[in-house]
Protein backbone atom coordinates (compact mmCIF):
# COMPACT_ATOMS: atom_id res chain seq x y z
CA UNK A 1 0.63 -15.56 -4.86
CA UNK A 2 2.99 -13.73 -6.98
CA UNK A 3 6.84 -15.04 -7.27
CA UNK A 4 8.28 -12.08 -5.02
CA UNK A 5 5.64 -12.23 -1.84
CA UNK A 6 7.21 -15.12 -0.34
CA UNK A 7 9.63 -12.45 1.39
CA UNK A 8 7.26 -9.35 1.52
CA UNK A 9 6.74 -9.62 5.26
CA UNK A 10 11.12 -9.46 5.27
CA UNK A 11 12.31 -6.83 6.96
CA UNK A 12 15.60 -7.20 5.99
CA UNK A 13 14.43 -6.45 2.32
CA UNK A 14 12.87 -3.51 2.95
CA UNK A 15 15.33 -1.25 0.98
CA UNK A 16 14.28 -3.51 -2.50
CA UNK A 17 11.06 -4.96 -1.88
CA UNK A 18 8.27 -2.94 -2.80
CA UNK A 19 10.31 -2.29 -6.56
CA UNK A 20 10.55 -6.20 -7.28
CA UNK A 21 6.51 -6.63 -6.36
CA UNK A 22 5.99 -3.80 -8.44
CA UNK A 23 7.93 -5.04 -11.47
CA UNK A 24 6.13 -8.02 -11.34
CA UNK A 25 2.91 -6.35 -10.64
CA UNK A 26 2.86 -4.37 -13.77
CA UNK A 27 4.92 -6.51 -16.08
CA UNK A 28 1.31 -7.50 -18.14
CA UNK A 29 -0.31 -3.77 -17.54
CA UNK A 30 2.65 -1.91 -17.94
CA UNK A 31 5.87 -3.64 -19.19
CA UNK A 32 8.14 -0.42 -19.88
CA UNK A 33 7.37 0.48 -16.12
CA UNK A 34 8.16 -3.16 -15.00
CA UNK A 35 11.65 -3.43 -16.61
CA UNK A 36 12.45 0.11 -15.19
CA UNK A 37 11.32 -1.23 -11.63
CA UNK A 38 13.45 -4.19 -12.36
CA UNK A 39 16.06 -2.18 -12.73
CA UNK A 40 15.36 0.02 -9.92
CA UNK A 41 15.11 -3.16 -7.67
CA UNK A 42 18.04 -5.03 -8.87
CA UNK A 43 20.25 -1.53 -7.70
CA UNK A 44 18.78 -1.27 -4.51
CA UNK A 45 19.30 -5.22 -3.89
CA UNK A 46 22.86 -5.00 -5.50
CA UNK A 47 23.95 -1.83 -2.97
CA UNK A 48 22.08 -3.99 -0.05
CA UNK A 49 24.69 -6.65 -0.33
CA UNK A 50 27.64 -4.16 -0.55
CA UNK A 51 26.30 -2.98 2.52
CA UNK A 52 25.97 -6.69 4.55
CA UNK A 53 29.14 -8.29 2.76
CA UNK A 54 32.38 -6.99 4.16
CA UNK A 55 34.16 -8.69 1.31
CA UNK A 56 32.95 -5.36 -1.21
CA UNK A 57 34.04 -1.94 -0.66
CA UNK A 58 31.77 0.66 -2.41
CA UNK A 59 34.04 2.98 -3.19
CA UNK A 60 37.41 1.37 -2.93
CA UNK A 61 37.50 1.34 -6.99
CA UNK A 62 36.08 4.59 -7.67
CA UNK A 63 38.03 7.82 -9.26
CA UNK A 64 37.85 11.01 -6.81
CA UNK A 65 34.58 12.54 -6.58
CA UNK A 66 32.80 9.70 -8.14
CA UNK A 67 30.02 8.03 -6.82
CA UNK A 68 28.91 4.05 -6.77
CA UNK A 69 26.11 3.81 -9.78
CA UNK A 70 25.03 0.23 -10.60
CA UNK A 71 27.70 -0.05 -13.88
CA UNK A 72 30.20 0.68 -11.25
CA UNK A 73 29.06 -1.90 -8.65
CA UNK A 74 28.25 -4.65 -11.13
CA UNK A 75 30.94 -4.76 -12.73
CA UNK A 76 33.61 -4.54 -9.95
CA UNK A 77 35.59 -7.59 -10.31
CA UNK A 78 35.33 -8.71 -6.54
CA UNK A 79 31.39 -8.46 -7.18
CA UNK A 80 31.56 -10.32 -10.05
CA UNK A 81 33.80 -13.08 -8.84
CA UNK A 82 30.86 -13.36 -5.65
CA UNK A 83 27.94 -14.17 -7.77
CA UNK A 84 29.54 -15.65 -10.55
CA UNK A 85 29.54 -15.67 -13.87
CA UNK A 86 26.56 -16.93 -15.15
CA UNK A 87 24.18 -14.69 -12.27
CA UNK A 88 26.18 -11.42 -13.44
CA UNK A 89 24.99 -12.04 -16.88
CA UNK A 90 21.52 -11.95 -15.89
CA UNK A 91 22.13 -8.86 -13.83
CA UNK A 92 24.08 -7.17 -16.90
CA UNK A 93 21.17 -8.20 -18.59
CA UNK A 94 18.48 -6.14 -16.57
CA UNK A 95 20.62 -3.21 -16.36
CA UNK A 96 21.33 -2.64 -20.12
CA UNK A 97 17.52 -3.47 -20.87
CA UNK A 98 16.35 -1.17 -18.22
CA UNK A 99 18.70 1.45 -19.17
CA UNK A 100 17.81 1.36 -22.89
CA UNK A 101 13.95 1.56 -21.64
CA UNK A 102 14.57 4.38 -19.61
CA UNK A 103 16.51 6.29 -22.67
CA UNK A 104 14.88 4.93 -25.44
CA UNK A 105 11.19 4.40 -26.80
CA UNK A 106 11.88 0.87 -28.52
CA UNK A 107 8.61 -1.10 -28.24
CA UNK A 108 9.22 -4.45 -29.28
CA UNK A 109 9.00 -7.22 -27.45
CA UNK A 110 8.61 -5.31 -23.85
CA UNK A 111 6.51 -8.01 -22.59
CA UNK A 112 9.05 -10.69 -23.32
CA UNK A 113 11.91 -8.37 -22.24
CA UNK A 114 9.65 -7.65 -18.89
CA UNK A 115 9.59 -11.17 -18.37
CA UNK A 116 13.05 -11.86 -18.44
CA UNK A 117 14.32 -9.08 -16.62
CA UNK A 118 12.04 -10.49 -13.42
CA UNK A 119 13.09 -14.11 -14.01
CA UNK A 120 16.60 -12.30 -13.57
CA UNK A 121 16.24 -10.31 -10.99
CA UNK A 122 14.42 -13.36 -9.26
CA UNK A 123 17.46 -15.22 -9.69
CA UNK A 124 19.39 -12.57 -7.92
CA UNK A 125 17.02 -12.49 -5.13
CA UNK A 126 17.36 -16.16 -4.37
CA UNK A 127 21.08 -15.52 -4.65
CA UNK A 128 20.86 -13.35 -1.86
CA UNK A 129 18.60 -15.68 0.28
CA UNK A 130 20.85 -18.54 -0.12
CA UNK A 131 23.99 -16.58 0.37
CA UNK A 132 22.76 -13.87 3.36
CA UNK A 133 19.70 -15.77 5.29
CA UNK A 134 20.61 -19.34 4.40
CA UNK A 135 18.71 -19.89 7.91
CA UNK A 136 15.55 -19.58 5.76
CA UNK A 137 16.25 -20.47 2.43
CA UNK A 138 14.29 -22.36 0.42
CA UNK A 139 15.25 -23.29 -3.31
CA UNK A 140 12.21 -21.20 -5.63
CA UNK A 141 11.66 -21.30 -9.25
CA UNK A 142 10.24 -18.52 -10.98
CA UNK A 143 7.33 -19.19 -12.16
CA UNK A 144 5.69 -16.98 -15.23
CA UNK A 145 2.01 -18.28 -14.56
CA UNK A 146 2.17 -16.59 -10.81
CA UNK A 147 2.29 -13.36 -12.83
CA UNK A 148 -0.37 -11.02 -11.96
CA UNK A 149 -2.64 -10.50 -15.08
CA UNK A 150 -3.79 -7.76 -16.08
CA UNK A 151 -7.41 -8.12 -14.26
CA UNK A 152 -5.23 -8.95 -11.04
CA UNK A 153 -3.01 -5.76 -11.61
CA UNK A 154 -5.19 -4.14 -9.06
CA UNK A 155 -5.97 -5.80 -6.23
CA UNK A 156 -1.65 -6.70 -6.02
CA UNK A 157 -1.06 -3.51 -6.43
CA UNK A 158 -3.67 -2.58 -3.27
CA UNK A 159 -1.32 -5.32 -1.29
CA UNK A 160 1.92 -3.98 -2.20
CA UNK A 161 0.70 -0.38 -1.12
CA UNK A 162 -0.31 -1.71 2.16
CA UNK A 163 2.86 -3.75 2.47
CA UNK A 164 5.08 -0.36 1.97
CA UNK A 165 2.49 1.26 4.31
CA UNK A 166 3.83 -1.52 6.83
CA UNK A 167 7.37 -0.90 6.03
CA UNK A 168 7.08 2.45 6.70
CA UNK A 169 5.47 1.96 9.73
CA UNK A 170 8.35 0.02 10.62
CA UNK A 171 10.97 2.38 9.85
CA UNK A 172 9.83 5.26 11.60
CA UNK A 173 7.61 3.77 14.61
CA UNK A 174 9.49 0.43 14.93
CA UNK A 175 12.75 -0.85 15.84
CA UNK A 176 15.11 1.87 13.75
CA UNK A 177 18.17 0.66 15.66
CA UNK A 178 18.00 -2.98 14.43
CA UNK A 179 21.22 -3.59 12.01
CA UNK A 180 20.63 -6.59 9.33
């Protein structure tokens, strides 16, 4: 059990889901491709709770003809006052380290990097549990020895496919008019 699949069944996480199993998935394999699914994750999480949290306005901050990008949304003072200091650290974090992977081909310590942007953006997740289903929150630690290894890559990988295979299923057979 990986530190991400106890909300793979969630509906309501459909949007970011499959990119935080992924990062995880890969982080040993592939760590380049697991901080830039960190990334990927923590923007699709971040505009999830812009979109439940009538506290944020997307674009209420934004010049004309400008559009929300995860710098923008991050670093918006009312977002940043909502998670708190020491959480929007860790989120800065995974967006300049994913950023510099996706733009640059520094090497060194990706693992470690990889690592730290999923404890991160593990963090955040719980965030969100606690703060958006505290109905079924349950205090988590990440834990880096539920990591997939590299001769597990595989058969997670196989799990999360059929997961998103289930999500889609969802989304265009199931219930499309539920709002979260």
């Amino acid at each position: 059990m990986s530190n991400f699949s106890y909300f793979k069944d969630r509906t309501e996480y459909k949007s970011f889901i499959f990119n935080c199993i992924e990062a995880e998935e890969t982080v040993k394999k592939y760590p380049d491709s697991s901080i830039k699914s960190s990334r990927k994750a923590l923007e699709l999480a971040v505009k999830w709770v812009y979109k439940n949290d009538k506290r944020l306005d997307l674009y209420k901050n934004l010049q004309k003809n400008a559009f929300p990008n995860l710098y923008t949304m991050t670093t918006d003072n009312n977002f940043k006052n909502l998670i708190g200091s020491n959480l929007s650290d860790k989120v800065d974090y995974i967006r300049k380290i994913g950023n510099s992977s996706a733009h640059t081909s520094n090497t060194i310590d990706l693992e470690r990097k990889a690592i730290h942007c999923l404890e991160n953006l593990f963090d955040f997740i719980q965030w969100i549990e606690k703060n958006y289903n505290s109905y079924n929150y349950k205090n988590k630690s990440f834990d880096v020895d539920k990591i997939p290894s590299n001769s597990e890559w595989k058969k997670y990988a196989i799990g999360a496919i059929g997961g998103a295979l289930g999500i889609l299923a969802l989304i265009f057979i199931g219930d499309n008019n539920k709002k979260y």
